[in-house]
C-alpha atoms as a PDB file:
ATOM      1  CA  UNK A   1       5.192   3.799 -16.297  1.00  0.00           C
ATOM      2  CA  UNK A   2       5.786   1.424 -12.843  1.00  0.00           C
ATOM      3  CA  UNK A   3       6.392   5.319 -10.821  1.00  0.00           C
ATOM      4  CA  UNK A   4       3.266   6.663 -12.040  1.00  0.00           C
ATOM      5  CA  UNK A   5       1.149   2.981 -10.739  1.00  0.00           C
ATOM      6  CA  UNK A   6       3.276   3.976  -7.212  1.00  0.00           C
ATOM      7  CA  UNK A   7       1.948   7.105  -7.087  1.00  0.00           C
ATOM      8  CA  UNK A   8      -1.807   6.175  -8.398  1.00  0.00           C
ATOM      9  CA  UNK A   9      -2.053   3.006  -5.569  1.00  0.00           C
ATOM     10  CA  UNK A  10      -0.568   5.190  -2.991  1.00  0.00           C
ATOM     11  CA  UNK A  11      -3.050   8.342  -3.928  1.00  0.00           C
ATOM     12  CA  UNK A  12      -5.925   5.622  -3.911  1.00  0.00           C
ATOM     13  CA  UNK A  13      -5.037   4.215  -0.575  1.00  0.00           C
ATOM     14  CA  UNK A  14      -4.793   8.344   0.978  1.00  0.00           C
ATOM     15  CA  UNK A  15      -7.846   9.414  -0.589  1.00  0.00           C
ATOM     16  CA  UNK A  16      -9.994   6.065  -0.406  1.00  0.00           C
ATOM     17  CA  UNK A  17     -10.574   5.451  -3.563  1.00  0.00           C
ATOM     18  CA  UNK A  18     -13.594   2.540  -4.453  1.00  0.00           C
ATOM     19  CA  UNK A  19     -12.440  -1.053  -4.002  1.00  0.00           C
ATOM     20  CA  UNK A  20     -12.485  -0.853  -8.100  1.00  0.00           C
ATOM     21  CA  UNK A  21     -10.095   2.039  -8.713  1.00  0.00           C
ATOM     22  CA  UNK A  22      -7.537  -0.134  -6.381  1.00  0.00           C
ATOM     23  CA  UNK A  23      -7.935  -3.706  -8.020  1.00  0.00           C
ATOM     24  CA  UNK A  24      -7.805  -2.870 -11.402  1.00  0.00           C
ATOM     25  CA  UNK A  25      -4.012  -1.624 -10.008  1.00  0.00           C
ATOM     26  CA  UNK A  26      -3.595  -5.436  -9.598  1.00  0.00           C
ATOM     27  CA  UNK A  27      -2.526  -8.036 -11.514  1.00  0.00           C
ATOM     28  CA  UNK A  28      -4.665 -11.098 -12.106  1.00  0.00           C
ATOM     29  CA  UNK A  29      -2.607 -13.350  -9.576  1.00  0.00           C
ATOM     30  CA  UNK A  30      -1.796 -10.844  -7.079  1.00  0.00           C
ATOM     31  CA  UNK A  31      -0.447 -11.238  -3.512  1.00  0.00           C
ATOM     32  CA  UNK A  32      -0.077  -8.648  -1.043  1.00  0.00           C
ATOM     33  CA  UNK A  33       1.525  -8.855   1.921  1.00  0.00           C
ATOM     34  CA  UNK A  34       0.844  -6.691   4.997  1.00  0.00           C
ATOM     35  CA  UNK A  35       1.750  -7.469   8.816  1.00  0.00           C
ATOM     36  CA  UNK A  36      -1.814  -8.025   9.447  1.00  0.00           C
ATOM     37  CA  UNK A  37      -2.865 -10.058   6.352  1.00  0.00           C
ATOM     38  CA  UNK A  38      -1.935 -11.735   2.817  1.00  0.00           C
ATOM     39  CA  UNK A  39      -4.388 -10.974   0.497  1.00  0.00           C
ATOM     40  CA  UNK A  40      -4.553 -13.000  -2.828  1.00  0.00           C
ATOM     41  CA  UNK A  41      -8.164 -12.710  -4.450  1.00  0.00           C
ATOM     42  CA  UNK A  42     -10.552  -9.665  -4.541  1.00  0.00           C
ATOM     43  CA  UNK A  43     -12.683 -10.886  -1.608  1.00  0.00           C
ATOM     44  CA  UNK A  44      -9.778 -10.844   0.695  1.00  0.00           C
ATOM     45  CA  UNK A  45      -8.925  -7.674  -0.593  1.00  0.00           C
ATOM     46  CA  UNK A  46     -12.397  -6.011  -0.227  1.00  0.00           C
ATOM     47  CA  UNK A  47     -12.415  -7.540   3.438  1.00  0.00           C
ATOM     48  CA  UNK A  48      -8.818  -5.867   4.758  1.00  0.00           C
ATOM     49  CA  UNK A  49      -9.530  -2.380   2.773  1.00  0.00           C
ATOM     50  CA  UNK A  50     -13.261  -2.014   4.077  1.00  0.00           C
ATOM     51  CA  UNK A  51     -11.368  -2.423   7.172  1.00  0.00           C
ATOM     52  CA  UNK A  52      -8.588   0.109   6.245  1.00  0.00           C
ATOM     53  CA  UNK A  53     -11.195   2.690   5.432  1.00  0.00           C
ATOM     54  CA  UNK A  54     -13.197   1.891   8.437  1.00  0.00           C
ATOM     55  CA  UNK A  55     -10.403   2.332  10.727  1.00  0.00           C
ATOM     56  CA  UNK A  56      -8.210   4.660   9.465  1.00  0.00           C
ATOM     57  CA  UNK A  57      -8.695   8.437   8.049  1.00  0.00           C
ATOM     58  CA  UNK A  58      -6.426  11.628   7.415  1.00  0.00           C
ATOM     59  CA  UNK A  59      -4.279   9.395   5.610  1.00  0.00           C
ATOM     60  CA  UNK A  60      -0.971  10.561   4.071  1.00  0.00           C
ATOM     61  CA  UNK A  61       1.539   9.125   1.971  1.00  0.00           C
ATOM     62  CA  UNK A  62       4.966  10.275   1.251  1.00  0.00           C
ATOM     63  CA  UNK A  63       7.287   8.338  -0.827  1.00  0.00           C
ATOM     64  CA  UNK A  64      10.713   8.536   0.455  1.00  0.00           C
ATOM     65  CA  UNK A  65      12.757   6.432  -1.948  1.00  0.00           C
ATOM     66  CA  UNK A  66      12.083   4.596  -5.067  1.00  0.00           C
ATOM     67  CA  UNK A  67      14.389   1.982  -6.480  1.00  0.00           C
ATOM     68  CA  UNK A  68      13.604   0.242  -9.379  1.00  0.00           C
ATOM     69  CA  UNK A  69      15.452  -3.163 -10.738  1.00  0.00           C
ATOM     70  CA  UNK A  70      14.193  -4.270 -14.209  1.00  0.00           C
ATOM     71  CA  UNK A  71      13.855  -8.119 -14.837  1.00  0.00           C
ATOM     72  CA  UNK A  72      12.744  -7.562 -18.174  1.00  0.00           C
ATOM     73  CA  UNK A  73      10.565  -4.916 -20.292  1.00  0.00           C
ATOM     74  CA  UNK A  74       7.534  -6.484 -18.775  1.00  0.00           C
ATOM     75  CA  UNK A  75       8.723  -7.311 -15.317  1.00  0.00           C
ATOM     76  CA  UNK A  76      10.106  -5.160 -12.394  1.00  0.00           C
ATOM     77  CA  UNK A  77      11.057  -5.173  -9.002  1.00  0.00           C
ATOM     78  CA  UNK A  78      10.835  -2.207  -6.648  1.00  0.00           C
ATOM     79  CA  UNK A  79      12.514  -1.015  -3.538  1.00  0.00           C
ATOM     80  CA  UNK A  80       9.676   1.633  -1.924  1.00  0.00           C
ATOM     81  CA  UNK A  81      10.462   3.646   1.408  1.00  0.00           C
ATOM     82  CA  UNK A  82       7.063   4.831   2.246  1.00  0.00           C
ATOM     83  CA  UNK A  83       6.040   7.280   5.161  1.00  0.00           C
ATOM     84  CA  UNK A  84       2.196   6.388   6.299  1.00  0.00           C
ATOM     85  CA  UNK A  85       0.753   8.807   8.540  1.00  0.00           C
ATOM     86  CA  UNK A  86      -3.197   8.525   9.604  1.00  0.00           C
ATOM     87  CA  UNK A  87      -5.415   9.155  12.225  1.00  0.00           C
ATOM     88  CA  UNK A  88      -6.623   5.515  13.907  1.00  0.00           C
ATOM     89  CA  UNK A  89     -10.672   5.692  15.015  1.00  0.00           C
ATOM     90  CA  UNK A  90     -10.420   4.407  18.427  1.00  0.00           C
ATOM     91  CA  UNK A  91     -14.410   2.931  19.000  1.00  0.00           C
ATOM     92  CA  UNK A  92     -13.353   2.612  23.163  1.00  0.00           C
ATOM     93  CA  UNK A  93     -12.057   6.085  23.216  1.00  0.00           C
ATOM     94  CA  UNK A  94     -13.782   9.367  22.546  1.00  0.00           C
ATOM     95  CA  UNK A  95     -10.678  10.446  20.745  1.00  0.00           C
ATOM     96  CA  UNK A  96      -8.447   9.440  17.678  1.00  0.00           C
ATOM     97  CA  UNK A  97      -4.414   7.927  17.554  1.00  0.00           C
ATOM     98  CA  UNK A  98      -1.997   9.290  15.730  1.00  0.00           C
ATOM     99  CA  UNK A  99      -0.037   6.841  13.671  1.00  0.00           C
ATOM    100  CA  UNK A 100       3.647   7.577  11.915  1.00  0.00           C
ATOM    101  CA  UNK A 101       5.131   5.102  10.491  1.00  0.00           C
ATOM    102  CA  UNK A 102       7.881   4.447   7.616  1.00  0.00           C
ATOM    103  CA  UNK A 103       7.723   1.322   5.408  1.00  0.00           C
ATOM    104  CA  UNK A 104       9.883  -0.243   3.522  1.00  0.00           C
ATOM    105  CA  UNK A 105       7.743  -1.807   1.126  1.00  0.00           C
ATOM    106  CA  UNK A 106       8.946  -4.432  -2.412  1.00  0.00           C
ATOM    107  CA  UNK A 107       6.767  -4.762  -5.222  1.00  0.00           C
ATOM    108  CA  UNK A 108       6.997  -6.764  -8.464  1.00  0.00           C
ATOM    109  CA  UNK A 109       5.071  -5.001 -11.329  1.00  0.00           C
ATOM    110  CA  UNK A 110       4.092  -6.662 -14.480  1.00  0.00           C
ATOM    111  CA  UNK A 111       2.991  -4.855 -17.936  1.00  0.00           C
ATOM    112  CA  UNK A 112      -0.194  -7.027 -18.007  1.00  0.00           C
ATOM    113  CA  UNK A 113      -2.996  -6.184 -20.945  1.00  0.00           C
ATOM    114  CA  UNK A 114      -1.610  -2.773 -21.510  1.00  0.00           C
ATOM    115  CA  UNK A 115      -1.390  -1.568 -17.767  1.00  0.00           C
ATOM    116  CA  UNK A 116       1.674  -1.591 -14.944  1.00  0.00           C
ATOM    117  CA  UNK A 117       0.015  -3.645 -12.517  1.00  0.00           C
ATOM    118  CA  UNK A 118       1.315  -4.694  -8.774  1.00  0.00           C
ATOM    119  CA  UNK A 119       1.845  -8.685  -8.612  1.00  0.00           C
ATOM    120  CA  UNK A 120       3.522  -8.791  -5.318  1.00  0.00           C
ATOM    121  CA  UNK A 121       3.340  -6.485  -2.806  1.00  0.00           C
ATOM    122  CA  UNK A 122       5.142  -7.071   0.511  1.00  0.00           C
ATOM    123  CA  UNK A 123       5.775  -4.556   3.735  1.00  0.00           C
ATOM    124  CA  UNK A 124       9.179  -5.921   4.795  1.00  0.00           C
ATOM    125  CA  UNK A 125      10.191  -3.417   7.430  1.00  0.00           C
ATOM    126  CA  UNK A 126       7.814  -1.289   9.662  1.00  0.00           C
ATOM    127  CA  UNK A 127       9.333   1.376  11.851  1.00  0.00           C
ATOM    128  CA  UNK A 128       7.262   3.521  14.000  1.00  0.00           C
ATOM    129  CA  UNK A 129       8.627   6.617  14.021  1.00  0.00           C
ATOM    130  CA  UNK A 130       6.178   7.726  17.382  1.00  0.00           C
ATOM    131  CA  UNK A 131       8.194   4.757  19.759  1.00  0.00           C
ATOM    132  CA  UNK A 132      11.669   6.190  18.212  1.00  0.00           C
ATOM    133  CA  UNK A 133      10.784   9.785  18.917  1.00  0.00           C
ATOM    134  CA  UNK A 134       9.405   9.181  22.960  1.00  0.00           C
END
């Protein structure tokens, strides 16, 4: 089911799963949208998440809300509030950032040769919950 691929992409991203585990999550023609990058084939994807794993570490993942709008029995869209935190290597600074943000995050699934897979992926809102709480 589409809330069992949320959970599955979002435990890959925490725990750092191999480039693999996280593209056979995608759909053949996927795009995904972050604020630093659109990604829409696998190199561009192995580029921004050997980045992700380089950079980022004690990664957590906390889904908020889930809202889910069916187009058809192959085809959804979803409404994901997501809070990311993670410790940010810093290689200037002897020490690490903290980062806490919430997301609000819409996918499009597809049932695609047997699997929920993410099609589009887009971060629409990013609030960072460090700048409201200073």
């Amino acid at each position: 089911m589409e809330r069992v691929l949320v959970r599955n992409w979002f435990f890959a991203i925490t725990t750092q799963r191999p480039t693999g585990k996280l593209l056979e999550m995608l759909a053949a023609d996927f795009q995904l949208t972050f604020p630093e990058a659109t990604l829409s084939n696998r190199d561009e994807f192995d580029h921004w998440y050997l980045g992700v794993r380089e950079q980022f570490f004690d990664q957590q993942h906390l889904i908020r809300h889930l809202d889910i709008q069916w187009q058809s029995t192959t085809v959804a869209h979803l409404a994901i509030w997501v809070n990311w935190q993670a410790r940010q290597r810093n290689r200037d600074l002897p020490f690490s950032r903290l980062l806490d943000f919430d997301a609000l995050q819409h996918w499009q699934v597809v049932h695609e040769h047997g699997r929920w897979r993410i099609a589009h992926y887009q971060v629409v809102e990013l609030k960072d919950n460090q700048e409201r709480n200073s």
